[in-house]
N, C-alpha and C. Protein backbone atom coordinates (compact mmCIF):
# COMPACT_ATOMS: atom_id res chain seq x y z
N UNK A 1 19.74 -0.82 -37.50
CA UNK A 1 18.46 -0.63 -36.90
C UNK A 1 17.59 0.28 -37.76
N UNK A 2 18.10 1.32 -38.18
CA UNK A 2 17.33 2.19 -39.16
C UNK A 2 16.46 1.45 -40.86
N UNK A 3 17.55 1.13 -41.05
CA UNK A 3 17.05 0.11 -42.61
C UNK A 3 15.63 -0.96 -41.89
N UNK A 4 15.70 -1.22 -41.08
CA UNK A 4 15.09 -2.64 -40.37
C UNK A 4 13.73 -1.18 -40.07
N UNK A 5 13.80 -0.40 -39.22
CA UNK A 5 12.38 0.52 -39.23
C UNK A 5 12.46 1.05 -40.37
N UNK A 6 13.12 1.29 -41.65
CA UNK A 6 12.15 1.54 -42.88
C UNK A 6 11.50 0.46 -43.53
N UNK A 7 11.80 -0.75 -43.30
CA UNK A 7 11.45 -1.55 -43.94
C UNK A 7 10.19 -2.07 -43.68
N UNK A 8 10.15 -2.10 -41.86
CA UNK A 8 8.85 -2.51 -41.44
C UNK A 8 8.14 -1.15 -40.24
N UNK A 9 7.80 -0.63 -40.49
CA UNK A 9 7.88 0.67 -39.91
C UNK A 9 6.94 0.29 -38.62
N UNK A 10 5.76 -0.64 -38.93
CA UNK A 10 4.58 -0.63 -37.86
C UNK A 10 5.17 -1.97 -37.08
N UNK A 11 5.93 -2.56 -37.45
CA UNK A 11 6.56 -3.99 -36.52
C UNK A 11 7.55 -3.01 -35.55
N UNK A 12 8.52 -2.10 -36.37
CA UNK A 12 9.52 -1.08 -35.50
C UNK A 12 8.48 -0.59 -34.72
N UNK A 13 7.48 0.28 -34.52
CA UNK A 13 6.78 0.88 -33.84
C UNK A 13 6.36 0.12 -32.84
N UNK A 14 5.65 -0.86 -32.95
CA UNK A 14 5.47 -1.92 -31.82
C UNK A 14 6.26 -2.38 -31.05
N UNK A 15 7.34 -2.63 -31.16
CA UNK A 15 8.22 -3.12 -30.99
C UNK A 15 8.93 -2.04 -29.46
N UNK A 16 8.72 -0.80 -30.18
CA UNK A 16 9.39 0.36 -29.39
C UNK A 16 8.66 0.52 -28.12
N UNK A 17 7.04 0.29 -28.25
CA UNK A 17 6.14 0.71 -27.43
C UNK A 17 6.35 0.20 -26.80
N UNK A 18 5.74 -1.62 -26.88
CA UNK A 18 6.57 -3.02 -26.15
C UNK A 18 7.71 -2.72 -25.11
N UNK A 19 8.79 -1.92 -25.40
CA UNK A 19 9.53 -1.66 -25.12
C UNK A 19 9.62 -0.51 -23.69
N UNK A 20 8.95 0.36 -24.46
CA UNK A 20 8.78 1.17 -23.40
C UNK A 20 7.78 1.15 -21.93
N UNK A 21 7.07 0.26 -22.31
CA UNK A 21 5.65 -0.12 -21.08
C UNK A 21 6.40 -0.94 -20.64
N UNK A 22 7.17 -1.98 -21.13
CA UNK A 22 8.27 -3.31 -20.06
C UNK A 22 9.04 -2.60 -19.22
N UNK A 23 9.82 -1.00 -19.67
CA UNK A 23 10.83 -0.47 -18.78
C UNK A 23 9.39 0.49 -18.15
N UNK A 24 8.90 1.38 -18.16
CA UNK A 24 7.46 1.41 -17.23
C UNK A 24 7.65 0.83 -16.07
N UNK A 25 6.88 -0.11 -16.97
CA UNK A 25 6.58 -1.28 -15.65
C UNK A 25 7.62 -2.10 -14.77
N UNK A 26 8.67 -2.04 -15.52
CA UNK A 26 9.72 -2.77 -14.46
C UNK A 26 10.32 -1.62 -13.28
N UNK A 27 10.14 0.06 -13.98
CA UNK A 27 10.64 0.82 -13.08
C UNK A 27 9.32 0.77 -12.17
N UNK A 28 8.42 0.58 -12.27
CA UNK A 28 7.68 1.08 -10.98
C UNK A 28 7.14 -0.28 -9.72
N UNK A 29 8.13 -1.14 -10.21
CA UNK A 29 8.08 -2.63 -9.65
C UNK A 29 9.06 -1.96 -8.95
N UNK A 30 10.14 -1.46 -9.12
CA UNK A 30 11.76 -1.12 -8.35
C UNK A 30 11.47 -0.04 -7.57
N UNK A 31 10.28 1.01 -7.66
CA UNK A 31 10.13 1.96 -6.99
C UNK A 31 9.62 1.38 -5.63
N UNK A 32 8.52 0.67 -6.42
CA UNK A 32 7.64 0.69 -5.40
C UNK A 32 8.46 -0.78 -3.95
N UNK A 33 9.13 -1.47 -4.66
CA UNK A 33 10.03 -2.83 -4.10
C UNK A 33 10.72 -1.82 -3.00
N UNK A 34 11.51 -0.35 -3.78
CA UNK A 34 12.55 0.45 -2.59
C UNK A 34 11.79 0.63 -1.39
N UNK A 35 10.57 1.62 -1.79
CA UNK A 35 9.89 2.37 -1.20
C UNK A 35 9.36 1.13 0.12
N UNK A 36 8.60 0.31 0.27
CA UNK A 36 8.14 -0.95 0.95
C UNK A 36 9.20 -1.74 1.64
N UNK A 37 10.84 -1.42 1.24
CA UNK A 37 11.86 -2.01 1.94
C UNK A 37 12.17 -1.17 3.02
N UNK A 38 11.61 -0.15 2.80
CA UNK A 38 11.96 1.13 3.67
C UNK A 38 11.22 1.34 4.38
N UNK A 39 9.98 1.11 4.32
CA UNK A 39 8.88 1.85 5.50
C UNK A 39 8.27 0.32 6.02
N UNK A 40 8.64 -0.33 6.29
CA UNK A 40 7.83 -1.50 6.61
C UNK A 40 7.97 -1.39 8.41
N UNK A 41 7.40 -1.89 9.27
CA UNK A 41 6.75 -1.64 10.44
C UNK A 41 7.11 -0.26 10.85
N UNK A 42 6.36 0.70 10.44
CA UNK A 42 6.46 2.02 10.38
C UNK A 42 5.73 2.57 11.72
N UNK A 43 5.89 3.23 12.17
CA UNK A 43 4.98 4.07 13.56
C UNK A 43 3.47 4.10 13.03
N UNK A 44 2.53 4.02 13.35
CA UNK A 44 1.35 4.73 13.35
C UNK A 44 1.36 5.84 13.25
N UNK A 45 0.84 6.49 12.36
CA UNK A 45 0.67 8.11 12.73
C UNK A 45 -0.79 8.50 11.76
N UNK A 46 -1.15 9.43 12.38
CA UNK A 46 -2.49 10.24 11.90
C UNK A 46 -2.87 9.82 10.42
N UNK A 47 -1.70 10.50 9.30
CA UNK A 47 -1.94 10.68 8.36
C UNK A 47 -2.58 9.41 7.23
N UNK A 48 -1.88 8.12 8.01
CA UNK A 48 -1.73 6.61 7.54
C UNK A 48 -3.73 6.31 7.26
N UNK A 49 -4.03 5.65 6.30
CA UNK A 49 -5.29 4.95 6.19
C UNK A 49 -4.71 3.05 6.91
N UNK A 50 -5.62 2.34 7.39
CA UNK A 50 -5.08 1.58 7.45
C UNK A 50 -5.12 0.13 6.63
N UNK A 51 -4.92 0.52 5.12
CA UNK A 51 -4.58 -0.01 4.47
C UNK A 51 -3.07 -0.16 4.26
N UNK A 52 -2.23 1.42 4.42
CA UNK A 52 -0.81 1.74 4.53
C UNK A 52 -0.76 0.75 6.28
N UNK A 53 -1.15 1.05 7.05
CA UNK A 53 -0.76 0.64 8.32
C UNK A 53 -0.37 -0.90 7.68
N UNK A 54 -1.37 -1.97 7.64
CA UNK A 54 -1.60 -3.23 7.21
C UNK A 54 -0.76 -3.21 5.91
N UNK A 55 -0.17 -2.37 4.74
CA UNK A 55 0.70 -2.59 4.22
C UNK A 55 2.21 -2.98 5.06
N UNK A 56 2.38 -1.68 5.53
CA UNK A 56 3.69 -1.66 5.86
C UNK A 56 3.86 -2.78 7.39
N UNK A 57 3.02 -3.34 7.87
CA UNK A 57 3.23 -4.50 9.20
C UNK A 57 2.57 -5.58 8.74
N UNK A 58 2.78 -5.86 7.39
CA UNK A 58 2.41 -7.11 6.53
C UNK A 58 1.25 -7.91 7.62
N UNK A 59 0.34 -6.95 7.49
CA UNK A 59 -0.94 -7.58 8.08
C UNK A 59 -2.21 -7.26 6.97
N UNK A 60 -3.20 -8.04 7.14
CA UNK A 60 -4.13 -7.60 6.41
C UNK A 60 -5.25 -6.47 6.97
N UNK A 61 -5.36 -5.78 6.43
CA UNK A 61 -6.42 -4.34 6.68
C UNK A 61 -7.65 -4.78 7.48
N UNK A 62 -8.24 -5.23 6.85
CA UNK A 62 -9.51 -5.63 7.29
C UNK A 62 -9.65 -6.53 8.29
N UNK A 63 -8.38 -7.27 8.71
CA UNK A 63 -8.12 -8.14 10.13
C UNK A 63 -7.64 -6.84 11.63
N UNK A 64 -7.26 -5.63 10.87
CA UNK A 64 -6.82 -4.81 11.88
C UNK A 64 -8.24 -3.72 11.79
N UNK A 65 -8.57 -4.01 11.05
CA UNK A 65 -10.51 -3.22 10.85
C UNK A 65 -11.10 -3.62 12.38
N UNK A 66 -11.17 -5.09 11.96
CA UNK A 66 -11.99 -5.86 12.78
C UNK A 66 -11.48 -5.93 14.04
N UNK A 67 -10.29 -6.25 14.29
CA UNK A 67 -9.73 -6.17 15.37
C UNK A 67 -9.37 -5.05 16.12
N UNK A 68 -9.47 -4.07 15.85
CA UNK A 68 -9.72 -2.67 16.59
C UNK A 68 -10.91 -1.99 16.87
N UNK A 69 -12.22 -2.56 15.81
CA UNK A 69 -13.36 -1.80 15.83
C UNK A 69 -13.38 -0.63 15.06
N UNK A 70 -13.01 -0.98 14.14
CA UNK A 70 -12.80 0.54 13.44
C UNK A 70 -13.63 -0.02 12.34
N UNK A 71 -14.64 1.23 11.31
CA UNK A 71 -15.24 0.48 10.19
C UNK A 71 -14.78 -0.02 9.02
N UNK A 72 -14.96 -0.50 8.16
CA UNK A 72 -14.43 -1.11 7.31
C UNK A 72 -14.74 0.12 6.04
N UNK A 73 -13.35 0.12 5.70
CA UNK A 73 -14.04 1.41 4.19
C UNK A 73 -14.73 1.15 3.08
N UNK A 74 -15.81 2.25 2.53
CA UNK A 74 -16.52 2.49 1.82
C UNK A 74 -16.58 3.49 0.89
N UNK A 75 -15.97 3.25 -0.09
CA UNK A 75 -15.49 4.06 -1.35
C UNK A 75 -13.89 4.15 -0.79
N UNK A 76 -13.51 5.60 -0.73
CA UNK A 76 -12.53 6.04 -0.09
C UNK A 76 -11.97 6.16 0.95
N UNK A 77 -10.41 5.29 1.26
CA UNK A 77 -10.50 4.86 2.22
C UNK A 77 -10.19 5.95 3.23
N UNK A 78 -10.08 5.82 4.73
CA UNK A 78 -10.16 6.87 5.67
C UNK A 78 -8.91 6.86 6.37
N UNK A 79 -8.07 8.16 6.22
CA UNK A 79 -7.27 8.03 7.59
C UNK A 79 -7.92 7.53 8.92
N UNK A 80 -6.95 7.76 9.95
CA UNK A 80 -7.19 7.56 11.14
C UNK A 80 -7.72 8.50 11.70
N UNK A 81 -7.00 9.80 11.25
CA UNK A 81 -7.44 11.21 11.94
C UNK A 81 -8.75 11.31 11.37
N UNK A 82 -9.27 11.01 10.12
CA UNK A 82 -10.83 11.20 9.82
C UNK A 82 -11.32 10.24 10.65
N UNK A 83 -10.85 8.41 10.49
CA UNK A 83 -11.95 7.62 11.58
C UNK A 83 -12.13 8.45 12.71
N UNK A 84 -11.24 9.14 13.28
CA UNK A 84 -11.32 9.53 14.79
C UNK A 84 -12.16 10.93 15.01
N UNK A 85 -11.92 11.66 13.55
CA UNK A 85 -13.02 12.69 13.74
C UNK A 85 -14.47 12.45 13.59
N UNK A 86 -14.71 10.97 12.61
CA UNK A 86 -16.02 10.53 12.79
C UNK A 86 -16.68 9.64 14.10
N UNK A 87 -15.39 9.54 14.57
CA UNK A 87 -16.52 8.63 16.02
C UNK A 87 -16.20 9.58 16.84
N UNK A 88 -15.29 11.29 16.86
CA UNK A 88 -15.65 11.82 18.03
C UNK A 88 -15.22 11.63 19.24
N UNK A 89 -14.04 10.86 19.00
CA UNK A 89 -12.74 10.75 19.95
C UNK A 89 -11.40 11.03 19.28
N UNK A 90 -10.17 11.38 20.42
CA UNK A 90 -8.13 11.95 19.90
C UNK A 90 -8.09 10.53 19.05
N UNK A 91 -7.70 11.36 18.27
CA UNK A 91 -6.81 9.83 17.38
C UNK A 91 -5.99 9.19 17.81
N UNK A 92 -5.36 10.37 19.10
CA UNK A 92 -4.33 8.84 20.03
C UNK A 92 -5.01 7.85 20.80
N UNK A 93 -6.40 8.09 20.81
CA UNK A 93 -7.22 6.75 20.90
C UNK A 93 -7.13 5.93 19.89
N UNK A 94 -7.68 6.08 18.55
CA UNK A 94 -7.18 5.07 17.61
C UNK A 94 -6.26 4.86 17.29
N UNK A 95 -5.64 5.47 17.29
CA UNK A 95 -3.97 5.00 16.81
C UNK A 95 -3.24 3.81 18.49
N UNK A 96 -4.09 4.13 19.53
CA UNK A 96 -3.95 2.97 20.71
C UNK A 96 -4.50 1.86 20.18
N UNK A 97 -5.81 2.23 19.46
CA UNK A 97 -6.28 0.63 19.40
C UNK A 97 -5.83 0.28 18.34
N UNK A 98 -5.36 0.52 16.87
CA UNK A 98 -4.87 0.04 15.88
C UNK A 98 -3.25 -0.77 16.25
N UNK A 99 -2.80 0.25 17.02
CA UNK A 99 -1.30 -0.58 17.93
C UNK A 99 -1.89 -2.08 18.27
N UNK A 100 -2.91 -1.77 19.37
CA UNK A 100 -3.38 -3.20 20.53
C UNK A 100 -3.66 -4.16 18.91
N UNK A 101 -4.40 -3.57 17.84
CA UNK A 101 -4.58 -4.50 17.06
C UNK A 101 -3.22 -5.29 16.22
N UNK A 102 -2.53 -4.66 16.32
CA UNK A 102 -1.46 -5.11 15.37
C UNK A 102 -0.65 -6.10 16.41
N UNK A 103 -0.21 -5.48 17.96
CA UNK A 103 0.32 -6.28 18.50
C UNK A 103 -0.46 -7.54 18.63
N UNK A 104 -1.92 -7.99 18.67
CA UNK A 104 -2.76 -9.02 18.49
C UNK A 104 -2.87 -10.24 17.40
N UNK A 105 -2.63 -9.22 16.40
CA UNK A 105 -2.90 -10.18 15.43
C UNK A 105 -1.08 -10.29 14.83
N UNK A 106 0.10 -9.88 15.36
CA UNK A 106 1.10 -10.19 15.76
C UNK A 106 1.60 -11.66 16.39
N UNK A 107 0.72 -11.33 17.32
CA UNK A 107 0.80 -12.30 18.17
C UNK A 107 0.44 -13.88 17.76
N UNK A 108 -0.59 -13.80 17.09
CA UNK A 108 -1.68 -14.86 16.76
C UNK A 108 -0.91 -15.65 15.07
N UNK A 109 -0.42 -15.01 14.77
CA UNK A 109 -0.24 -14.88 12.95
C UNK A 109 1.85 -15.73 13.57
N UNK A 110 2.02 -17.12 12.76
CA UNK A 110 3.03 -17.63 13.01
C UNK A 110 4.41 -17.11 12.34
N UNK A 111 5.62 -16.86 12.80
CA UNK A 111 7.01 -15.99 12.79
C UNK A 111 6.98 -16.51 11.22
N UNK A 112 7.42 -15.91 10.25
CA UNK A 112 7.90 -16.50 9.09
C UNK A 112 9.52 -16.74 9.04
C-alpha cells in the first residue's frame, strides 16, 4: 500500500477521502436507522416539534398541521409548548388535539 501512495500520491489521497465520507455516511445511515427503530410511536410530549411527532408515527407533518389546527411552520419549526404559548392555551390542549389528530389520520391512512 505504501509504494502504491508514493507512486500516485493524489489518486492515494482521493481515494482515502472517498473512503472516509462512504464510512461518514454509512455511519450516520446506522445511527440514525437505530435511533428511529427506537422511538417510533413515541408519547407526545411538550418538547417534540411536530415534525418529530409525524416522524416517529410515520405520518406526515403537515396532515397532522392541518388536522389539528395548528399552523403550519415558518422558518423554524415550533414545539408544541411554543404553538401553545402562541395561541395562549396548556399544551395539554395541544398535545389533546395533535393525539385526536394522529388517532384520525390513523384511522383513515390503510394498515401496511
Amino acid at each position: 500500500m505504501i509504494p502504491l501512495a508514493r507512486r500516485h500520491p493524489k489518486l492515494f489521497a482521493a481515494f482515502v477521502l472517498a473512503l472516509v465520507l462512504a464510512l461518514f455516511f454509512a455511519g450516520r445511515i446506522v445511527v440514525r436507522a437505530v435511533y428511529w427503530s427506537q422511538h417510533r410511536e413515541e408519547a407526545v410530549a411538550p418538547w417534540m416539534t411536530v415534525g418529530y411527532v409525524g416522524r416517529s408515527w410515520r405520518l406526515d407533518p403537515r396532515a397532522i398541521d392541518a388536522e389539528a389546527g395548528l399552523p403550519p411552520p415558518e422558518g423554524r419549526p415550533l414545539t408544541l409548548e411554543q404553538i401553545a404559548a402562541g395561541r395562549g392555551v396548556p399544551v395539554a390542549q395541544v398535545i389533546v388535539e395533535v393525539e385526536a389528530a394522529i388517532a384520525t389520520l390513523r384511522a383513515a391512512s390503510p394498515k401496511p
